[in-house]
Every structure is written in structure tokens, then in C-alpha cells.
Protein backbone atom coordinates (compact mmCIF):
# COMPACT_ATOMS: atom_id res chain seq x y z
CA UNK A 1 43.80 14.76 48.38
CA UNK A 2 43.52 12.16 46.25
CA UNK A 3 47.00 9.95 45.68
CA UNK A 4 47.80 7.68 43.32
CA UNK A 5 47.20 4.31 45.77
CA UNK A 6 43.68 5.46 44.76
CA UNK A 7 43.58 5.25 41.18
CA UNK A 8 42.91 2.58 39.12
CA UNK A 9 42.32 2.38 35.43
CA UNK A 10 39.35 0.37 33.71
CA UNK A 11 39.50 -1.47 30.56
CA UNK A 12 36.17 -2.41 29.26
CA UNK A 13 35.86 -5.37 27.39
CA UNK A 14 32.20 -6.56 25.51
CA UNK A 15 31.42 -10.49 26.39
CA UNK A 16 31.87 -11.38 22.53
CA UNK A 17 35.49 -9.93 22.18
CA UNK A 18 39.31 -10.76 23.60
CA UNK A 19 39.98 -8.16 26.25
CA UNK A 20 43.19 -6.17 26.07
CA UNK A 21 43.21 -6.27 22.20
CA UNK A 22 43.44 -3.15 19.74
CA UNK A 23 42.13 -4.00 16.19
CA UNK A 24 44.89 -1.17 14.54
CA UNK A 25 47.49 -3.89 15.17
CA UNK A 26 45.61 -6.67 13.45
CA UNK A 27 46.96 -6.86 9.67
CA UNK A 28 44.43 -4.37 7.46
CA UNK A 29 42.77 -6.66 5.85
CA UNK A 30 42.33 -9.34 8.99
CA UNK A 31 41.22 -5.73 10.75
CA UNK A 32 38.93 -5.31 8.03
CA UNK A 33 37.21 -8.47 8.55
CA UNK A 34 36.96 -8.50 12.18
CA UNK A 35 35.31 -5.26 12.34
CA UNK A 36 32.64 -6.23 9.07
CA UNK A 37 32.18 -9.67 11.68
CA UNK A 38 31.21 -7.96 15.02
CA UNK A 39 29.31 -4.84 13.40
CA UNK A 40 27.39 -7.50 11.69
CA UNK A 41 26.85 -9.81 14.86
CA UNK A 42 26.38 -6.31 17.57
CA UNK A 43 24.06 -4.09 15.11
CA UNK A 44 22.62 -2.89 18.18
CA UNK A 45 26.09 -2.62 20.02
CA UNK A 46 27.33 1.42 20.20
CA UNK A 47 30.67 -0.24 20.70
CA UNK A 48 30.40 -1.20 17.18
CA UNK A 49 28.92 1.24 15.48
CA UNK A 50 32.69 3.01 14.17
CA UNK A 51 33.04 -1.04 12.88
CA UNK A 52 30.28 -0.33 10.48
CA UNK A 53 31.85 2.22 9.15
CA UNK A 54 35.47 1.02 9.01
CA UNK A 55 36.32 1.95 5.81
CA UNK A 56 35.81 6.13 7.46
CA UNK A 57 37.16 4.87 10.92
CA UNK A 58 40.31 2.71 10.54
CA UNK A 59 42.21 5.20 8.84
CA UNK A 60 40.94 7.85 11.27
CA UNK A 61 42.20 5.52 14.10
CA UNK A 62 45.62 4.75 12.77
CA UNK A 63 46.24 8.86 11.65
CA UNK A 64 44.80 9.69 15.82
CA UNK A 65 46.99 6.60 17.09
CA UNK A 66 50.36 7.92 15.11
CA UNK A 67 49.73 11.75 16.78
CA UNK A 68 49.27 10.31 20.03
CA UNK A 69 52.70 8.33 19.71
CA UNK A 70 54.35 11.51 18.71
CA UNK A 71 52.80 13.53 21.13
CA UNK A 72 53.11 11.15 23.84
CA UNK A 73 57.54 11.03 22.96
CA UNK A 74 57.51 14.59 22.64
CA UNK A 75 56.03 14.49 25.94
CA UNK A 76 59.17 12.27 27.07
CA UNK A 77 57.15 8.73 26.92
CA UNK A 78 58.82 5.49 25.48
CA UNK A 79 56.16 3.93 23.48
CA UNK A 80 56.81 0.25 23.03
CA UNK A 81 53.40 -0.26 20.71
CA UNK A 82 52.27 1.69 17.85
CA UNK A 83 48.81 1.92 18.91
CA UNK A 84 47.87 1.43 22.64
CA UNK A 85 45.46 -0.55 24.39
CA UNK A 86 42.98 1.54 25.96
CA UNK A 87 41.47 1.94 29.36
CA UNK A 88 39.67 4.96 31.30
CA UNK A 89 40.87 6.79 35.03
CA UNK A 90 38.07 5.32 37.52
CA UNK A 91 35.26 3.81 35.37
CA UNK A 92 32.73 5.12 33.40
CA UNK A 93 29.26 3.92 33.23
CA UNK A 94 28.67 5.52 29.57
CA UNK A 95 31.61 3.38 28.45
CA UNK A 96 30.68 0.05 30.54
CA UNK A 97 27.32 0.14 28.56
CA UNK A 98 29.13 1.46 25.43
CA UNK A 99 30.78 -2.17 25.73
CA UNK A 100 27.49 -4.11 25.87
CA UNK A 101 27.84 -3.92 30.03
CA UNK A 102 30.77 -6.67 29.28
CA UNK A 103 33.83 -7.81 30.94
CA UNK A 104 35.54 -5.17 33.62
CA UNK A 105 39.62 -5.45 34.57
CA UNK A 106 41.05 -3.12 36.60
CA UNK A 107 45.15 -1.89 36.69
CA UNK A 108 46.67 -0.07 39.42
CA UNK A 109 47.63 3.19 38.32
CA UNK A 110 50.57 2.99 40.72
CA UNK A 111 51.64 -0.25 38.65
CA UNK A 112 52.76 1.83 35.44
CA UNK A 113 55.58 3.99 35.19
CA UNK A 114 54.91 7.35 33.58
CA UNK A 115 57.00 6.80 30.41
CA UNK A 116 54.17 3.57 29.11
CA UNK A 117 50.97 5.62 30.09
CA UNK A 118 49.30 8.79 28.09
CA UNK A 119 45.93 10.24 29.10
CA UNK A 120 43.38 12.41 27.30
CA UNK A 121 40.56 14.28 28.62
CA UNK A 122 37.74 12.50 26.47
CA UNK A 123 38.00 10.67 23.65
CA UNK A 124 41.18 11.07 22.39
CA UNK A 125 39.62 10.49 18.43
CA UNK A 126 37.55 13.57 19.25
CA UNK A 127 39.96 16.01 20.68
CA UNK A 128 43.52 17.42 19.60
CA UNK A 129 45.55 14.62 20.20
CA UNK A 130 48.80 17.74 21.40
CA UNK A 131 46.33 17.75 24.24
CA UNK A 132 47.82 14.65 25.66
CA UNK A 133 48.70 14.63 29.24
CA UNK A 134 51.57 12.52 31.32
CA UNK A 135 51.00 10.86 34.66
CA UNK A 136 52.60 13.36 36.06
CA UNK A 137 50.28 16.13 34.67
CA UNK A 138 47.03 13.95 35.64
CA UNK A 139 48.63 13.51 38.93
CA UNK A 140 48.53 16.95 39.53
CA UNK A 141 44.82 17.39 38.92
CA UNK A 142 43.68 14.60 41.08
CA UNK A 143 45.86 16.26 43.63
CA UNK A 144 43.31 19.53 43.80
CA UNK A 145 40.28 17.11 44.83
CA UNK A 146 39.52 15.38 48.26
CA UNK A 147 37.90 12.53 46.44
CA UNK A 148 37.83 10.37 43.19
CA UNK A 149 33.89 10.99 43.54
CA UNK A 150 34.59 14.73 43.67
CA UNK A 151 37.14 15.15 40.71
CA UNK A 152 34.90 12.79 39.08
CA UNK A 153 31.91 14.74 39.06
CA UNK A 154 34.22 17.90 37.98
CA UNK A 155 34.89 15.89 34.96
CA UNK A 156 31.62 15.32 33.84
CA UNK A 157 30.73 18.62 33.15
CA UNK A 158 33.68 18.63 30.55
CA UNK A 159 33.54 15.30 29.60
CA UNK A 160 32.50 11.58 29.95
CA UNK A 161 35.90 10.05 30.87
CA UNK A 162 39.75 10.32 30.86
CA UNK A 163 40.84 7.87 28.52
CA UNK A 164 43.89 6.32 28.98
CA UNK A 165 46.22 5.19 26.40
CA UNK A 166 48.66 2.16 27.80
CA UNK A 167 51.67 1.62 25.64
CA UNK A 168 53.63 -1.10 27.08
CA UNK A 169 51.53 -4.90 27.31
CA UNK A 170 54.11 -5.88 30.08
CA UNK A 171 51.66 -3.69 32.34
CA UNK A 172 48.74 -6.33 31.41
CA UNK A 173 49.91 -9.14 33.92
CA UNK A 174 49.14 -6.59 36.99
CA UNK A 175 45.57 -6.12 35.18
CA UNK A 176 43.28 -7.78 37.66
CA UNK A 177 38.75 -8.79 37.27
């Protein structure tokens, strides 16, 4: 059985950008120009392909990022931020090469309370943001698998990752390279 000791979550950062930043909380137009800068500098970067498209993507973000906050309080969470910084359950190669193979830090699971964490079963842009799960819930699942390697490759036939929506920055000083 998997417990939580065993968990950590993965924030991928690519080795031109600030780690641990979302660009929704940027001012629009400062938002704007950050994501014209690094589509233009990372052409090649999948990271950076939504920046390329901004004007289609940013308000897609900020309409998936208000859901999630509603569905993550409905849910009985205590958002501090309006949008969350985001991290995956265990890694994901796709994602770490998504990132241009960049910067990895790692957080405890065990370090965040359930009321600052959300989870989603893929991308949470690309599925129904009601679909939001609690600690508690993903908990739960891990619970019904000897091994992370196990409910891992369980996941993949459904999806890539678990993405992981953080919505308190206190829990960024346990966040460890």
C-alpha cells in the first residue's frame, strides 16, 4: 500500500524561466509580454507553444483557473491564490521534456495540508475542471496499489500525469532540488 511518506510532487521548471511562478498572476499586459518573449526565444519549446497563442490561451487559463478555485472550495479547500502554482504526483517524463528537460524540485506530499492542495487526473485545461479531487480522495487511490510504479503505470493508460494544483506559496519553502 502505498502511504503518503511516499509521495512527492514535481514541479518542472525550463532552465530559461523562474521556477514556482504562474504567468495568470502577472498583470495582463506584463503576462502578455512575457509569454510573446519566451514563445519567441523557445519556438521549438512544447512548453511554449500555448505562449504563441496567448491571445486563445490566457483567457482559457484564467476561465479553467477560476472553476478550479470554485470547485476546489466547494470541495472544502481554502484557496489563498487565485491561480495555483502547478506541480504533478511522482514525475512525469512527458512533462520533464515538455519543460525543455529543465530544472526539477520536489515537495513532500505529507508537507501540505489538504485544504492548499487540488489534484486533477490530466491536464486540468483539458478535462472538466468539477472533476477535481482532494488529498483525501487521491489518497484513497494510491491506497489500492502496492507501489508508486504500479499505480503509476495504471495511470498511463488514462492519462499522462496527475497534475497538481498548490494554492498556498507558504508550502514553497519545504520545496526541495
Amino acid at each position: 500500500m502505498i502511504s503518503e511518506d511516499q509521495v512527492f510532487l514535481i514541479h518542472y521548471c525550463h532552465p530559461d524561466c523562474t521556477p514556482l511562478r504562474n504567468i495568470c498572476r502577472l498583470p495582463e499586459e506584463e503576462a502578455y509580454r512575457l509569454a510573446q518573449e519566451l514563445a519567441r526565444a523557445h519556438p521549438d519549446t512544447t512548453a511554449f507553444y500555448r505562449f504563441a497563442d496567448f491571445h486563445n490561451y490566457y483567457p482559457r487559463r484564467m476561465a479553467e483557473d477560476r472553476r478550479l478555485y470554485e470547485a476546489f472550495r466547494r470541495k472544502g479547500g481554502t484557496p489563498v491564490e487565485e491561480h495555483p502554482l502547478s506541480f504533478v504526483v511522482a514525475g512525469s517524463d512527458y512533462l520533464h521534456h515538455w519543460f525543455g528537460d529543465g530544472r526539477i524540485l520536489r515537495l513532500p506530499l505529507s508537507a501540505v495540508p489538504e485544504h492548499a492542495v487540488s489534484f486533477t487526473y490530466g491536464d486540468s485545461c483539458a478535462v472538466e475542471s468539477e472533476h477535481i479531487v482532494t488529498k483525501a480522495e487521491l489518497l484513497r487511490d494510491l491506497a489500492r496499489y502496492d507501489t508508486m510504479e504500479d499505480f503509476l503505470a495504471d495511470l498511463h493508460t488514462r492519462c499522462h500525469y496527475i497534475e497538481v494544483q498548490l494554492w498556498d506559496d507558504r508550502y514553497c519553502e519545504l520545496v526541495q532540488e
